[in-house]
Protein backbone atom coordinates (compact mmCIF):
# COMPACT_ATOMS: atom_id res chain seq x y z
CA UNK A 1 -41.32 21.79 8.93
CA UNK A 2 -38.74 18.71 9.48
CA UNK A 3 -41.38 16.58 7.69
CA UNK A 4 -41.46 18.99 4.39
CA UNK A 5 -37.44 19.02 4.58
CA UNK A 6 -36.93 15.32 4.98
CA UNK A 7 -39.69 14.62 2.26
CA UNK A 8 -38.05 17.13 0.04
CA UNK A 9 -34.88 15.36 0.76
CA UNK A 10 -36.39 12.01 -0.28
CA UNK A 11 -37.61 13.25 -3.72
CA UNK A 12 -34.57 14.65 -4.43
CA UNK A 13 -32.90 11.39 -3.14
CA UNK A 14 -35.61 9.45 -5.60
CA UNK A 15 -35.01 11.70 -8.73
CA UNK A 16 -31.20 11.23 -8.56
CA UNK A 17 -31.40 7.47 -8.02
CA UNK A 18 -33.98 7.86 -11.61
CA UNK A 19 -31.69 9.51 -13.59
CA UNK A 20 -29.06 6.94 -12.71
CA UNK A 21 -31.03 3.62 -13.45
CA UNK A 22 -32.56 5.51 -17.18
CA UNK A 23 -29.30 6.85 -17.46
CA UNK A 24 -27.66 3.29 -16.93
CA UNK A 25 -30.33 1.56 -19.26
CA UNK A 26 -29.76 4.36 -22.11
CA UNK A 27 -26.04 3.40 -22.07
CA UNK A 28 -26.87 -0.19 -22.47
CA UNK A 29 -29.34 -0.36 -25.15
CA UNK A 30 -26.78 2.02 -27.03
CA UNK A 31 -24.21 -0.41 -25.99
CA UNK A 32 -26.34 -3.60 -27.67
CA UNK A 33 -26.94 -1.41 -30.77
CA UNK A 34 -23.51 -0.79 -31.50
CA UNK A 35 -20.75 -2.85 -30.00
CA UNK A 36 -22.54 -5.61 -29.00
CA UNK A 37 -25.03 -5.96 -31.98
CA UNK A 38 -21.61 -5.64 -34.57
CA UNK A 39 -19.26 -8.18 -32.63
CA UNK A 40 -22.03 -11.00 -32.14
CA UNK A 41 -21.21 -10.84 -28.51
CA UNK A 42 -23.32 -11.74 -25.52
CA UNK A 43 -23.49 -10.32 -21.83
CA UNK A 44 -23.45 -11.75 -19.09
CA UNK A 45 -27.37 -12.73 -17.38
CA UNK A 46 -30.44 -12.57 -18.95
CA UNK A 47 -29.07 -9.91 -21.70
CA UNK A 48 -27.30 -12.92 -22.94
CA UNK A 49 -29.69 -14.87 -22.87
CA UNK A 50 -32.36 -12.98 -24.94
CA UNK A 51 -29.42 -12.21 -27.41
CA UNK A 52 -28.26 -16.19 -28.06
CA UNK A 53 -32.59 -16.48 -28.38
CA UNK A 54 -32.48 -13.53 -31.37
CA UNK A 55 -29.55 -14.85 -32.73
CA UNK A 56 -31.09 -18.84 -32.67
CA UNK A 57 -34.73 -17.15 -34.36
CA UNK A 58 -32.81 -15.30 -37.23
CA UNK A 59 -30.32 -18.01 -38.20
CA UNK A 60 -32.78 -20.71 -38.19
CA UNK A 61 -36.20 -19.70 -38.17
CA UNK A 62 -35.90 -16.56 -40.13
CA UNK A 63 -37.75 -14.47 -37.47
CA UNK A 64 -36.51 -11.50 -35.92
CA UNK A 65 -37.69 -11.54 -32.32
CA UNK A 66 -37.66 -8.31 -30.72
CA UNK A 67 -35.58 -7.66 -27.29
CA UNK A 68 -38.32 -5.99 -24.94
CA UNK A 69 -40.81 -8.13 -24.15
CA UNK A 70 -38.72 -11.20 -24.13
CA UNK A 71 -36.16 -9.45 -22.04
CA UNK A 72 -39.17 -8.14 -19.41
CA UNK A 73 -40.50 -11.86 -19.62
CA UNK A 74 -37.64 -13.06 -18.28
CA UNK A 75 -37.37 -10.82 -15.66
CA UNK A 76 -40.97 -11.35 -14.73
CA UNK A 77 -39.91 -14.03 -11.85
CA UNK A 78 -37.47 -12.69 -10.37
CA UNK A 79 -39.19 -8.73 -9.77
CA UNK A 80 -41.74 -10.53 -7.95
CA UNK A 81 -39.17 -12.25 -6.17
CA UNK A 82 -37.23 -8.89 -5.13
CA UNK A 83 -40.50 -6.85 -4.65
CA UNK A 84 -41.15 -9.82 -1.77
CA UNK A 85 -37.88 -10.51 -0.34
CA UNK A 86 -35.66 -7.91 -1.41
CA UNK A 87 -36.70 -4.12 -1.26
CA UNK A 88 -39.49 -2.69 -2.67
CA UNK A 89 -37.79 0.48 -3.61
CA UNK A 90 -34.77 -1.31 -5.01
CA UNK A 91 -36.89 -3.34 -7.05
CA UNK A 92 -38.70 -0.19 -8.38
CA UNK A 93 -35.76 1.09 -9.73
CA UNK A 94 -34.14 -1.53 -10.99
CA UNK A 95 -37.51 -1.49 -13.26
CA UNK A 96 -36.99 1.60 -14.55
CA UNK A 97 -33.50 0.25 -15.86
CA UNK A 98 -34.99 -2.84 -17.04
CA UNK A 99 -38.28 -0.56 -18.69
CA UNK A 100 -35.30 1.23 -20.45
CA UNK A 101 -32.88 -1.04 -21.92
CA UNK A 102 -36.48 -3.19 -22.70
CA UNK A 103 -37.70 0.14 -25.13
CA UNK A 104 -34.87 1.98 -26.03
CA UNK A 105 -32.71 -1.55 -27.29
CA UNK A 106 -35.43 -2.07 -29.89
CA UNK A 107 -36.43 1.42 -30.85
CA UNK A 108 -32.71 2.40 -31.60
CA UNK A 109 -31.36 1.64 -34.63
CA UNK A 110 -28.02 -0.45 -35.32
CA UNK A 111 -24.76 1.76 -35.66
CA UNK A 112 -21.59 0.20 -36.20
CA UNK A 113 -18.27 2.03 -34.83
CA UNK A 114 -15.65 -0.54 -35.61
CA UNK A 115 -15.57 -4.24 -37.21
CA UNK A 116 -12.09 -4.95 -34.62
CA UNK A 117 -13.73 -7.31 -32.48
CA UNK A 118 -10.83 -7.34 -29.89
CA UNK A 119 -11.85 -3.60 -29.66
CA UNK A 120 -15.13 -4.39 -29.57
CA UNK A 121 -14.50 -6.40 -26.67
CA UNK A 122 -12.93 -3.91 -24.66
CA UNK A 123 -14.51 -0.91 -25.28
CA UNK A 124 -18.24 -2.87 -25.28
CA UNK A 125 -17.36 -4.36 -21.87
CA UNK A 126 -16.03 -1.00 -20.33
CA UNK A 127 -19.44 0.64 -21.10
CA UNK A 128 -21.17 -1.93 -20.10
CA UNK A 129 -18.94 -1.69 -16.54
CA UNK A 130 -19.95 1.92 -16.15
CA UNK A 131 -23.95 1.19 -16.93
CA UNK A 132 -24.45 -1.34 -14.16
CA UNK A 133 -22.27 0.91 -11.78
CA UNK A 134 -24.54 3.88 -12.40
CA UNK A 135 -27.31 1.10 -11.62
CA UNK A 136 -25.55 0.39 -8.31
CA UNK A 137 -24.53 3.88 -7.37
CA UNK A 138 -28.62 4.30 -7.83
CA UNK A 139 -29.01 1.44 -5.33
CA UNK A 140 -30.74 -0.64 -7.89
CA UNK A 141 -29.33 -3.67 -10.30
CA UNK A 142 -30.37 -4.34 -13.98
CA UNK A 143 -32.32 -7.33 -13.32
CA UNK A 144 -32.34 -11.19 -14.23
CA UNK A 145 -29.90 -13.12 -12.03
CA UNK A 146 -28.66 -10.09 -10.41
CA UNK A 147 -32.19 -10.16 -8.43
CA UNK A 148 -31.53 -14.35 -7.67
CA UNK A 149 -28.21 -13.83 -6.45
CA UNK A 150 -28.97 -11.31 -4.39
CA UNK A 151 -31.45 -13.31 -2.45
CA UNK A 152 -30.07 -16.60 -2.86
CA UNK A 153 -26.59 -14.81 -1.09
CA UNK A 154 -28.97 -12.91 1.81
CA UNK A 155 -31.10 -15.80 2.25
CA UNK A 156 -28.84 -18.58 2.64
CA UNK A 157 -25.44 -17.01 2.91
CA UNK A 158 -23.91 -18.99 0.07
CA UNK A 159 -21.86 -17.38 -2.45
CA UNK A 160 -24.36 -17.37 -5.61
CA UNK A 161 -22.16 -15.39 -8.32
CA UNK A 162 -20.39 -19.02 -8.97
CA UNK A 163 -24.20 -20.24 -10.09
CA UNK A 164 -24.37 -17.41 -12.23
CA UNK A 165 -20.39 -17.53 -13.92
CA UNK A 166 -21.86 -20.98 -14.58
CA UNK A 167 -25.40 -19.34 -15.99
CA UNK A 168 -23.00 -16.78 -18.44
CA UNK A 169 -20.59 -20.09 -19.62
CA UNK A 170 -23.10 -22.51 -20.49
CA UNK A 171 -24.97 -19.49 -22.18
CA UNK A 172 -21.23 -18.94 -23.84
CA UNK A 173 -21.32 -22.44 -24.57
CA UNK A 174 -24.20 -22.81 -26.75
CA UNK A 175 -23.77 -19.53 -28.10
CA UNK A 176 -19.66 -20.92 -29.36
CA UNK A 177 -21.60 -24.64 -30.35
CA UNK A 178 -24.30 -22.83 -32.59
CA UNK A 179 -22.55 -19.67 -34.11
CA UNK A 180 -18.74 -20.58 -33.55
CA UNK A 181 -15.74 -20.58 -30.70
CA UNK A 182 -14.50 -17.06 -31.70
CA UNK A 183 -18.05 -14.77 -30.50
CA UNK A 184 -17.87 -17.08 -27.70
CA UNK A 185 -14.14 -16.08 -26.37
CA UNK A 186 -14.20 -12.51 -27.30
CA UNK A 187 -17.35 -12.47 -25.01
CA UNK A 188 -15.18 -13.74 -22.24
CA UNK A 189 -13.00 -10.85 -23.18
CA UNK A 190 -16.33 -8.59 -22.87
CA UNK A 191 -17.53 -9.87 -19.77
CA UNK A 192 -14.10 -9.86 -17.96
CA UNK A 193 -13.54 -5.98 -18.70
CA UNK A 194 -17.13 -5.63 -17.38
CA UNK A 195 -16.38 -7.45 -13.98
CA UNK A 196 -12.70 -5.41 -14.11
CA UNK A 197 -14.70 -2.28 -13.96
CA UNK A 198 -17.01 -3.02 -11.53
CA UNK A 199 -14.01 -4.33 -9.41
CA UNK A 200 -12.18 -1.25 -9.74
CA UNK A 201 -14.37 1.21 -9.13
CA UNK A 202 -17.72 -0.28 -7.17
CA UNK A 203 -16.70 -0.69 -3.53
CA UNK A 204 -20.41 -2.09 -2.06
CA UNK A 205 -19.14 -5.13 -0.85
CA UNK A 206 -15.43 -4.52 -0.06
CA UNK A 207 -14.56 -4.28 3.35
CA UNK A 208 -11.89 -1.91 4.97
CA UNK A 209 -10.43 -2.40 8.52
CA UNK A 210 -9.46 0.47 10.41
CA UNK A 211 -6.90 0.83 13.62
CA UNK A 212 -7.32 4.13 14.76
CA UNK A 213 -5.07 5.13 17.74
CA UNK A 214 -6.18 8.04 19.75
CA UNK A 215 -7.38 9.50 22.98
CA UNK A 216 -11.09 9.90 22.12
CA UNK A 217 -11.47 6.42 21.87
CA UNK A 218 -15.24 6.30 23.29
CA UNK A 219 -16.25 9.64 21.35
CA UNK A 220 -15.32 8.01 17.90
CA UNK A 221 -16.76 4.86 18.52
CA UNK A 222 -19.84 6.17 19.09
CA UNK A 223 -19.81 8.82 16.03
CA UNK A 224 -18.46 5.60 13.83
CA UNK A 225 -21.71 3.51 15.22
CA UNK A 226 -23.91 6.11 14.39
CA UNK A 227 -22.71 6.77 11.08
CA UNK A 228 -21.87 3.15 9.73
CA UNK A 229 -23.77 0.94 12.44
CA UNK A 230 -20.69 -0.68 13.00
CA UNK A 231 -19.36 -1.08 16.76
CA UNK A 232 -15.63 -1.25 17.47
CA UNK A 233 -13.03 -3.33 19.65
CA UNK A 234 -11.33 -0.97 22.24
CA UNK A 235 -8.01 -1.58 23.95
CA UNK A 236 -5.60 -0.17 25.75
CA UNK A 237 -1.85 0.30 24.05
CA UNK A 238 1.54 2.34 25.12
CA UNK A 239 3.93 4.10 22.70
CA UNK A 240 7.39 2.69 22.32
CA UNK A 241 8.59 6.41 21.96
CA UNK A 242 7.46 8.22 24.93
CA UNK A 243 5.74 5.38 26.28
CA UNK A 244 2.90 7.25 26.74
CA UNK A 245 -0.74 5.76 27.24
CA UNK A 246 -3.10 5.55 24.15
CA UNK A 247 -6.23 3.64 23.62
CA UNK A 248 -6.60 2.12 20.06
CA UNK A 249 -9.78 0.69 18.00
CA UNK A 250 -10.47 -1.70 15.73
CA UNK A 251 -13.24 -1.73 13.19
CA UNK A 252 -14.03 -2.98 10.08
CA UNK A 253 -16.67 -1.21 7.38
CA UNK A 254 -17.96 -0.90 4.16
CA UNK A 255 -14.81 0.32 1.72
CA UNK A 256 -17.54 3.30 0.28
CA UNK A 257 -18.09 4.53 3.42
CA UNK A 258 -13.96 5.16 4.11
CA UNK A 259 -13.32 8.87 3.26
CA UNK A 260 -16.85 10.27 5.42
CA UNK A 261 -15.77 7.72 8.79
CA UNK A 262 -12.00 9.39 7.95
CA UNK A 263 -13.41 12.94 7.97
CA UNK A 264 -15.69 11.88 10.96
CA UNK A 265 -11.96 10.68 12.91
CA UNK A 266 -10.44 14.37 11.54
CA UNK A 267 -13.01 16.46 13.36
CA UNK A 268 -12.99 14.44 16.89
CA UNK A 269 -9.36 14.11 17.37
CA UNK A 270 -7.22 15.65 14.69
CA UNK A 271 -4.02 14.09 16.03
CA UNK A 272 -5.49 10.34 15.59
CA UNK A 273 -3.21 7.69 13.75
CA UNK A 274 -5.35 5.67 11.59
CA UNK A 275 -4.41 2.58 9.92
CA UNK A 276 -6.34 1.79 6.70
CA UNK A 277 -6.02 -1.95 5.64
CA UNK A 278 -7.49 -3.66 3.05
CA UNK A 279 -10.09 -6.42 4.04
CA UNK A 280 -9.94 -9.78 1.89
CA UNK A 281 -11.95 -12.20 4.06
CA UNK A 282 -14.48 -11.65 6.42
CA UNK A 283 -16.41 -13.88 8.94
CA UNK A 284 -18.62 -13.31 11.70
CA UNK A 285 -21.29 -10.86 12.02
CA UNK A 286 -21.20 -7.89 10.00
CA UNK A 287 -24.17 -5.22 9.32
CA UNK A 288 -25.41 -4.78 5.88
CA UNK A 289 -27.64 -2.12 4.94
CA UNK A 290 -30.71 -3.48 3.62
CA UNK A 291 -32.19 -2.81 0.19
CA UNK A 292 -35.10 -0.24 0.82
């Protein structure tokens, strides 16, 4: 009977995390269809990169080369790649957000909102933001160098987004040489609203530090352990007021995971004082939750 339940869980779990990544890759096919496709303006990654390809084939071969398969070619190399050293589930569904933005970009027909590239820009880039969060919320990415950095960053514990700002400038770069400087800098404009959303409202990799002072000290540690995997630094400390005895903990864990390990603190000792501080560097060992 626990079996059925936790497999019904798990296709539940599945379907959501599915209507998230063709949800995501809906939203960005419409997205290259209308502002995109009107300003001239290139994404960041691989999207870019098949884009500044159409755009090279039209102006100077006279060829219009469909998205899809060039787009899946790309991303050919690095699926296999995640499928290996990844997560075989994460990899699956960042397919089926690939798989859409692949069919639905070239089965949907050009639509053009506005000609204001500046709005363009801002409004392209901010639905853009909100498609690869709905990736990430699914626990999945939309592919190309998303899938490198991700293992080049696990693997050798290098900071690989700076490879890939330099992937989206020289892309930028060519793009600005071939077709003019203008497409180029309002795609900087794109791209930075599309990293300002993520920023704001994706909290994956930011890391919050709690100080919790209470009298439960070994209870909550090991509720916080079994909830986030993270342990916790005990010690003992005295009020100034009463100078009464208290024992306080320090921790630090995922930002996401802040409001359940708050809830968690609520339940065991009400009459905790917690300390919420946001974590800008961060060295040392720290538990990630694999991709699945």
């Amino acid at each position: 009977m626990h079996l059925e339940a936790s497999t019904v869980q798990t296709v539940k779990s599945d379907g959501k995390r599915i209507v998230l990544c063709v949800a995501a890759g809906t939203m960005m096919a419409i997205n290259y269809n209308t502002f995109v496709h009107t300003g001239g303006l290139l994404p960041g990654g691989f999207a870019g990169l098949v884009l500044l390809v159409q755009n090279i084939c039209h102006t100077f071969f006279n060829f219009e080369m469909p998205y899809g398969p060039l787009y899946i070619l790309l991303n050919l190399f690095p699926i296999i790649l995640s499928y290996r050293k990844i997560g075989k589930k994460f990899t699956i569904f960042s397919c089926v957000t690939i798989g859409t933005v692949a069919i639905l970009t070239d089965l949907f027909h050009s639509y053009v909102i506005t000609y204001d590239v500046l709005l363009i820009s801002i409004f392209g880039g901010m639905i853009n933001g909100i498609a690869i969060m709905l990736c990430l919320l699914a626990g999945a990415t939309s592919g190309g160098t998303d899938f490198i950095s991700i293992y080049v960053s696990e693997k050798f514990h290098i900071d690989a987004w700076n490879y890939v700002l330099l992937f989206n400038a020289t892309i930028l770069f060519v793009n600005g040489f071939l077709f003019g400087w203008d497409k180029a800098l309002y795609s900087i404009i794109f791209q930075f609203v599309t990293t300002q959303i993520l920023n704001a409202r994706y909290m994956h990799y930011k890391k919050t530090t709690l100080l919790v002072v209470t009298e439960y000290p070994e209870e909550i540690a090991r509720a916080l352990y079994k909830k986030t995997k993270h342990g916790a630094t005990q010690w003992e400390a005295q009020g100034t007021y009463q100078g009464a005895k208290r024992q306080m903990l320090y921790t630090v864990i995922n930002a996401e995971e802040i409001n359940k390990v708050l809830k968690i603190i609520d339940n065991i000792d009400e009459d905790a004082f917690v300390n919420v501080l946001r974590t800008e560097q961060l060295r040392g060992a720290f538990y990630m939750r694999p991709k699945d």
